[in-house]
Each structure stands twice: as structure tokens, then as C-alpha cells.
N, C-alpha and C. Protein backbone atom coordinates (compact mmCIF):
# COMPACT_ATOMS: atom_id res chain seq x y z
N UNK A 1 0.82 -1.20 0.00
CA UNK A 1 0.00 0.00 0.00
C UNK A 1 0.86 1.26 0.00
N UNK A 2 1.89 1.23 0.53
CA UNK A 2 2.73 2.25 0.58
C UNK A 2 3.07 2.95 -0.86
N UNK A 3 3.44 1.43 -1.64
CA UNK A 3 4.02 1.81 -3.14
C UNK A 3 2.81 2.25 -3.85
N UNK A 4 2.03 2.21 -3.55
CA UNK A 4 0.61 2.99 -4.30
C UNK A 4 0.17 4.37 -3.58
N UNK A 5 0.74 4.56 -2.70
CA UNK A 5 0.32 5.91 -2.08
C UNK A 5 1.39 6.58 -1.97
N UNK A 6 2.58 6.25 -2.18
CA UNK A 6 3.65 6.75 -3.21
C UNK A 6 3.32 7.22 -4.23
N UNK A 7 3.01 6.32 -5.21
CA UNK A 7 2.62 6.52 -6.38
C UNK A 7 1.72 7.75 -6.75
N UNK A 8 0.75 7.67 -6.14
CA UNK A 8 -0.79 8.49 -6.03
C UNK A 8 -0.12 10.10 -5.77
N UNK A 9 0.57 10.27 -4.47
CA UNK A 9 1.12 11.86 -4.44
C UNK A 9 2.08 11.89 -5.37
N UNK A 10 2.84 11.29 -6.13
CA UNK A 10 3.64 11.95 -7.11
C UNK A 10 3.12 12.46 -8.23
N UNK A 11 1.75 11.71 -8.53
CA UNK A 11 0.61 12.26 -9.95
C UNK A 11 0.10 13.03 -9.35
N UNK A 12 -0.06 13.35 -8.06
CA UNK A 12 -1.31 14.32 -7.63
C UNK A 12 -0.36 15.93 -7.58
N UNK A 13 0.54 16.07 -8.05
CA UNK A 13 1.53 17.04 -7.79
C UNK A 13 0.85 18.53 -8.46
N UNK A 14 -0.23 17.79 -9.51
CA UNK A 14 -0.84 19.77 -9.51
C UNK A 14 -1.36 20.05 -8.79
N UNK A 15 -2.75 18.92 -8.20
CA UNK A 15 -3.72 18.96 -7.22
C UNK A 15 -3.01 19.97 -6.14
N UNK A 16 -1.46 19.19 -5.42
CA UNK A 16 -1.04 19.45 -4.22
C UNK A 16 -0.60 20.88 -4.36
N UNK A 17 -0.26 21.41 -5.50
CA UNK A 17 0.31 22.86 -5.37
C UNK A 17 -0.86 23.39 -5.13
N UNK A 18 -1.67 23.67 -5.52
CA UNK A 18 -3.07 24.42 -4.98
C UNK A 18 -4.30 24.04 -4.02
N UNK A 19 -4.08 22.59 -3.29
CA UNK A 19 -4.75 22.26 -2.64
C UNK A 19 -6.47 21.84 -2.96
N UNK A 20 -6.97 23.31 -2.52
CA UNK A 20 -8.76 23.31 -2.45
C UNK A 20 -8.70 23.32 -3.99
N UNK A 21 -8.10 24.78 -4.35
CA UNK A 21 -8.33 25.02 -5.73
C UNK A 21 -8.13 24.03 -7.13
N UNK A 22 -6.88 23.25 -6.68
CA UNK A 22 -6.59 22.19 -7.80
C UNK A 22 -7.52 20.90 -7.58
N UNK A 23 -8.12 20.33 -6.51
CA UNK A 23 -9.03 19.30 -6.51
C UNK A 23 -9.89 20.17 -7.11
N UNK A 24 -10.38 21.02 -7.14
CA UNK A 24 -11.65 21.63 -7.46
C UNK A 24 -11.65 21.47 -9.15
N UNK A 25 -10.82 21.81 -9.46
CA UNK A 25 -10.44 21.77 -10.73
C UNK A 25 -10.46 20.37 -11.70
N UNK A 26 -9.81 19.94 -10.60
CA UNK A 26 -9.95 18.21 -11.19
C UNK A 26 -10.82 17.71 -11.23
N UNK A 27 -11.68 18.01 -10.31
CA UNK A 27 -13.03 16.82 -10.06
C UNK A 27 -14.26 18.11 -11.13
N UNK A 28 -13.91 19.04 -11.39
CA UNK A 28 -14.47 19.73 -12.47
C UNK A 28 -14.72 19.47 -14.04
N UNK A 29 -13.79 18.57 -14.16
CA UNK A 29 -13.02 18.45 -15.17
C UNK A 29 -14.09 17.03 -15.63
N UNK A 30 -14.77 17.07 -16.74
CA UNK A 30 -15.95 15.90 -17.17
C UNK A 30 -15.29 14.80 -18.04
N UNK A 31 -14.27 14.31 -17.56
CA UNK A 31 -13.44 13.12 -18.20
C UNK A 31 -13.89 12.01 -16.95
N UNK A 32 -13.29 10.69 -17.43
CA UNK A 32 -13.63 10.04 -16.69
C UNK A 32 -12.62 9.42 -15.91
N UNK A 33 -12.44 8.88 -14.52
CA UNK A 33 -11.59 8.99 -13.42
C UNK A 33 -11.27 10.34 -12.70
N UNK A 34 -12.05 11.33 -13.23
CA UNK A 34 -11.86 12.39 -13.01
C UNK A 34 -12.73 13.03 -11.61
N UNK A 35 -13.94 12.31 -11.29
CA UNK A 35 -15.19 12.35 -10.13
C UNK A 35 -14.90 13.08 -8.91
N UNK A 36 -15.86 12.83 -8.30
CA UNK A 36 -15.97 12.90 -7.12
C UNK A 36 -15.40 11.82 -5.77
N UNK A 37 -15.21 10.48 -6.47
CA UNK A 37 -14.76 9.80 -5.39
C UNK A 37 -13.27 9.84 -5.91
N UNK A 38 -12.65 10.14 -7.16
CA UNK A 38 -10.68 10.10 -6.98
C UNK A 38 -10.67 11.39 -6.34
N UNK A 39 -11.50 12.37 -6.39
CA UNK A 39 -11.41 13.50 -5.65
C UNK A 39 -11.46 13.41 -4.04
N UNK A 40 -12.38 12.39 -3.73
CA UNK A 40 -11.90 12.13 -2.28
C UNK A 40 -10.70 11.21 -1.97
N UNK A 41 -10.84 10.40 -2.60
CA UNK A 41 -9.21 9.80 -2.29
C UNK A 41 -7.64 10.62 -2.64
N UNK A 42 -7.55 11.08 -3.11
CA UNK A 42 -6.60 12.34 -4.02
C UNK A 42 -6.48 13.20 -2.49
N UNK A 43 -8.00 14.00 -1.95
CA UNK A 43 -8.03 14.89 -0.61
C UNK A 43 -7.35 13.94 0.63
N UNK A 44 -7.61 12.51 0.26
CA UNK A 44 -7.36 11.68 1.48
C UNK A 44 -5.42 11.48 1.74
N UNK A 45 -5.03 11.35 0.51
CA UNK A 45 -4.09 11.11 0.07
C UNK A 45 -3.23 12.19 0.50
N UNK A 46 -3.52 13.39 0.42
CA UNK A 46 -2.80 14.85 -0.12
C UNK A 46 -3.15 15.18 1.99
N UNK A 47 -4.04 14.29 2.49
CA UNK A 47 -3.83 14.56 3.76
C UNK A 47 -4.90 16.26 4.06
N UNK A 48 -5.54 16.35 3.17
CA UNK A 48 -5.98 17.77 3.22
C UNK A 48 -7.45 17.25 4.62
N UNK A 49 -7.76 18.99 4.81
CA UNK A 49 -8.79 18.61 5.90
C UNK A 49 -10.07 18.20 5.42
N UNK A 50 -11.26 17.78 6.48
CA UNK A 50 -12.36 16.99 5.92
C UNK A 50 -13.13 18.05 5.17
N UNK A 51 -13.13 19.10 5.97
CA UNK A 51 -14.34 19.76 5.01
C UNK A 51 -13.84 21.11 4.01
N UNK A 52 -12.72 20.82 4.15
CA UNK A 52 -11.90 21.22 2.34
C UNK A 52 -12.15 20.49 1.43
N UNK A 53 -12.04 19.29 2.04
CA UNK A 53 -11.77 18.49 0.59
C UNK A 53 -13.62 18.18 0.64
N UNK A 54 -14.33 17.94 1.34
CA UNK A 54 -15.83 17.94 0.55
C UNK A 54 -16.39 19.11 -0.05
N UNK A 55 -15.64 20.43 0.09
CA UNK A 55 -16.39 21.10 -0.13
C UNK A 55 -15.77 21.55 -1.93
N UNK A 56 -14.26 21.34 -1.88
CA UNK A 56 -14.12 21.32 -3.03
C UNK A 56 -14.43 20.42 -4.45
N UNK A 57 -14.77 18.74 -3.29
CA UNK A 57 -15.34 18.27 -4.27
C UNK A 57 -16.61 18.35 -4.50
N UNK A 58 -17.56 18.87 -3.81
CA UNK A 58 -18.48 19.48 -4.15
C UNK A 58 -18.93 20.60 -5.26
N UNK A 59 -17.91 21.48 -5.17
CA UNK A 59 -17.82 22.45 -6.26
C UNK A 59 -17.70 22.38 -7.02
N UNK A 60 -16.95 21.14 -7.38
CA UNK A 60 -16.08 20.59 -8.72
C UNK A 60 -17.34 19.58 -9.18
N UNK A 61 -17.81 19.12 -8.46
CA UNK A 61 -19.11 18.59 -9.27
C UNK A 61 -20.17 18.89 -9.86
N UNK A 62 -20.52 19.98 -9.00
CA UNK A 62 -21.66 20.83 -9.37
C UNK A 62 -21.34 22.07 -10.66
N UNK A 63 -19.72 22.18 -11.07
CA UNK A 63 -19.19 22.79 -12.08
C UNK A 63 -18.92 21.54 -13.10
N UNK A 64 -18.87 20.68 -12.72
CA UNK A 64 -18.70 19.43 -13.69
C UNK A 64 -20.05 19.64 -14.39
N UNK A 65 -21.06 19.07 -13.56
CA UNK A 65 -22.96 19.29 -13.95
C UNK A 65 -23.25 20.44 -14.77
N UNK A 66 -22.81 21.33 -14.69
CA UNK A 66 -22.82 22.62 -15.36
C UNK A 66 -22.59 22.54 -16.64
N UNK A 67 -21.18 22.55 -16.60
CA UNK A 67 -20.47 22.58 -18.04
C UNK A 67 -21.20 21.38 -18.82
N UNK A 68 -21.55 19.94 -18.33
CA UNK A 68 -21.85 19.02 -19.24
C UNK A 68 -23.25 19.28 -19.72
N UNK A 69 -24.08 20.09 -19.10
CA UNK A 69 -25.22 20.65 -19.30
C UNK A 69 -25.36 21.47 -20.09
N UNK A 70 -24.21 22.73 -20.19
CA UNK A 70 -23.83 23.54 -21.13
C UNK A 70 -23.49 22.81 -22.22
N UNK A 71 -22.76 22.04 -22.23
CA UNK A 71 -22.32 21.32 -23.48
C UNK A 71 -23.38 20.57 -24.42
N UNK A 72 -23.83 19.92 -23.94
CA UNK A 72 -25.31 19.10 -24.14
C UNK A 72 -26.25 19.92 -24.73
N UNK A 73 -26.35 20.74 -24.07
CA UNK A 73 -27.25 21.76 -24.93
C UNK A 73 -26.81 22.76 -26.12
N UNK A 74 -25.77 23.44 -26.19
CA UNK A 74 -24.95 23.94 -27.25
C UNK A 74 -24.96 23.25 -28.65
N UNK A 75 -25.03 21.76 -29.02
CA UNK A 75 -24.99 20.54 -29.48
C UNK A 75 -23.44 20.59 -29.99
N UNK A 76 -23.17 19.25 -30.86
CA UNK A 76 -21.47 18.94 -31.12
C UNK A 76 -20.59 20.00 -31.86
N UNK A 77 -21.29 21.21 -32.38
CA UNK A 77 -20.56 22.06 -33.20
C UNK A 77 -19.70 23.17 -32.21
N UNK A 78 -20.68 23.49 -31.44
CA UNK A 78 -20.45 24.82 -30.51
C UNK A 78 -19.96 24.01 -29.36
N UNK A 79 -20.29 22.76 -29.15
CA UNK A 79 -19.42 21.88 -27.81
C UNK A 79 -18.46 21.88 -27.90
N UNK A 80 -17.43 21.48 -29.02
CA UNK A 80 -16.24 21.61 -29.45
C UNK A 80 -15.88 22.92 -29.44
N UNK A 81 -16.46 23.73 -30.10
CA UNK A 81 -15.39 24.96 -30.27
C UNK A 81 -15.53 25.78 -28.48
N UNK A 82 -16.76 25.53 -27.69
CA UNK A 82 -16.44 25.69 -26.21
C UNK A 82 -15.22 25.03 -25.42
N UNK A 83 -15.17 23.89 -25.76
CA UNK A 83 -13.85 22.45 -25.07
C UNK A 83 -12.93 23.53 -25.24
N UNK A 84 -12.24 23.90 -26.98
CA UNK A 84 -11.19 24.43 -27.28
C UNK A 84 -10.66 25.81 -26.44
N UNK A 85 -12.28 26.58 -26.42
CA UNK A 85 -12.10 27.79 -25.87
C UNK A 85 -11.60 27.43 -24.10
N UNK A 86 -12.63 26.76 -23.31
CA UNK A 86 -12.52 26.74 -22.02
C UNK A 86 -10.97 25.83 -21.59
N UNK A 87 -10.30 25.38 -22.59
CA UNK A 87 -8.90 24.52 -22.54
C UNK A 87 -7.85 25.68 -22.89
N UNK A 88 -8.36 26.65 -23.37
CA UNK A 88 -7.02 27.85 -23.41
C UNK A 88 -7.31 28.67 -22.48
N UNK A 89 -8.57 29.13 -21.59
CA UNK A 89 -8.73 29.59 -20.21
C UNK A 89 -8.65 29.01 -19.48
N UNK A 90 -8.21 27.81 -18.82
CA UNK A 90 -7.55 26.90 -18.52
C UNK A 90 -6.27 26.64 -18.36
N UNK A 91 -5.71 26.82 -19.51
CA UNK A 91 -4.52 26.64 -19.46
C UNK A 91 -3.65 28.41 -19.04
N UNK A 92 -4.39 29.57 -19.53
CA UNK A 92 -3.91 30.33 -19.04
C UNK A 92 -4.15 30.91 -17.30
N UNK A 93 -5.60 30.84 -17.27
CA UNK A 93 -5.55 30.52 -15.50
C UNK A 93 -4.60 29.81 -14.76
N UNK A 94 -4.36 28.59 -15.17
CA UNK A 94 -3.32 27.45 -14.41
C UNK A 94 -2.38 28.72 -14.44
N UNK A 95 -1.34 29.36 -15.88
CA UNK A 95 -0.16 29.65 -15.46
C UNK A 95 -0.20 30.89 -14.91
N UNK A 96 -1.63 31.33 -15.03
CA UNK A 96 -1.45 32.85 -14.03
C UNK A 96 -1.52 32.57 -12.65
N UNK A 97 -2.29 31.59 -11.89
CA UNK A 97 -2.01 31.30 -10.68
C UNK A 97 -0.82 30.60 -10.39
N UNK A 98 0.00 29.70 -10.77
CA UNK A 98 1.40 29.54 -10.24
C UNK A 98 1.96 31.33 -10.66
N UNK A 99 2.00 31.71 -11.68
CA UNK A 99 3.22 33.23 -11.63
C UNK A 99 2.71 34.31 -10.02
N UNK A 100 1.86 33.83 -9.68
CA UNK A 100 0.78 35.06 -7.96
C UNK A 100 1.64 34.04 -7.41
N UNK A 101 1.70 32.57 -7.14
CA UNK A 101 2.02 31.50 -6.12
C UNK A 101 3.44 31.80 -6.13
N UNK A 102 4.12 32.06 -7.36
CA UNK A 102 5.69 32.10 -7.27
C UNK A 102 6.04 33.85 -6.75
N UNK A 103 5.21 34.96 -6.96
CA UNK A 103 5.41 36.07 -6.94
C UNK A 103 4.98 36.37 -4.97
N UNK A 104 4.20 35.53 -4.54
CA UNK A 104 3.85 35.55 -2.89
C UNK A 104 4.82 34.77 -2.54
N UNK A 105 5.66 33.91 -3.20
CA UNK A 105 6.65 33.03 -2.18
C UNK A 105 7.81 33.81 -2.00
N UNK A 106 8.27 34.34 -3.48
CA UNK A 106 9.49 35.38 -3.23
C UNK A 106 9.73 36.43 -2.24
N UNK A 107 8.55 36.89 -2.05
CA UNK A 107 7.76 38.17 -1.17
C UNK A 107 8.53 37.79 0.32
């Protein structure tokens, strides 16, 4: 069990830089293994407190529900070109919050 919970915090290494915010994100995220229960094991794992980690996976679900709702309804033309859009706000959120995380540590 060890070598698997080894394992588990070395993948969970975005989660762990942001804690609430990166489970939130993950369990947001409408892929699959992606839920609400690796989100509690991931919180269990990462050692975070109880009602951080429910509340972020909470958030992350109910933003999961959202978006797939949004998507669903948009139909496959505008779903796609949303994925594309919300994957480059995404990806630039991620690197604007590490450049604040690296700019408060220097501080």
C-alpha cells in the first residue's frame, strides 16, 4: 500500500500545489476517473482537511454538472469549439495562478 500511495502523491503534484483550488479543478473536469470519489481519495491522500476536501469536491461537481449541461445543450458544433475555448482559459488561469504563487513566495 505504501508503493501505491507513493505513487498516487507523485501524480497528484498539480492537485497538491493548490490544494482546495486544484481538486476543485480536477473533479471539475468531465473526463472520466476524473469524479468525485478520486477527488476524495486524491483529498485523502494529499492529507488535506475533511471539510476542504468535501467542499471542493463538491464544487467541482456541481461545475462538472454545469459545463456538461452547457455542453449538451450547445450541441457537437459549438461543444467543441467551447472544449477548445474553455482549454485555453484553462490553461492560461493554471499559469497565471502559479506566476501570484511564485510572486507571494518570493515576497
Amino acid at each position: 500500500m505504501d508503493l501505491l500511495f507513493e505513487r498516487a502523491r507523485r501524480k497528484a503534484a498539480p492537485v497538491e500545489e493548490f490544494q482546495w483550488l486544484g481538486l476543485m479543478l480536477f473533479v471539475a473536469v468531465p473526463f472520466p476517473g476524473t469524479g468525485a470519489w478520486t477527488g476524495a481519495i486524491i483529498a485523502s491522500v494529499l492529507g488535506m482537511p475533511f471539510w476542504s476536501g468535501l467542499s471542493a469536491n463538491f464544487v467541482g461537481v456541481v461545475l462538472a454538472g454545469l459545463l456538461v449541461n452547457l455542453l449538451m445543450n450547445l450541441g457537437l458544433k459549438y461543444a467543441i469549439g467551447t472544449g477548445v475555448l474553455l482549454f485555453i482559459v484553462s490553461t492560461v488561469m493554471w499559469g497565471a495562478l502559479r506566476g501570484v504563487k511564485k510572486s507571494l513566495n518570493t515576497e
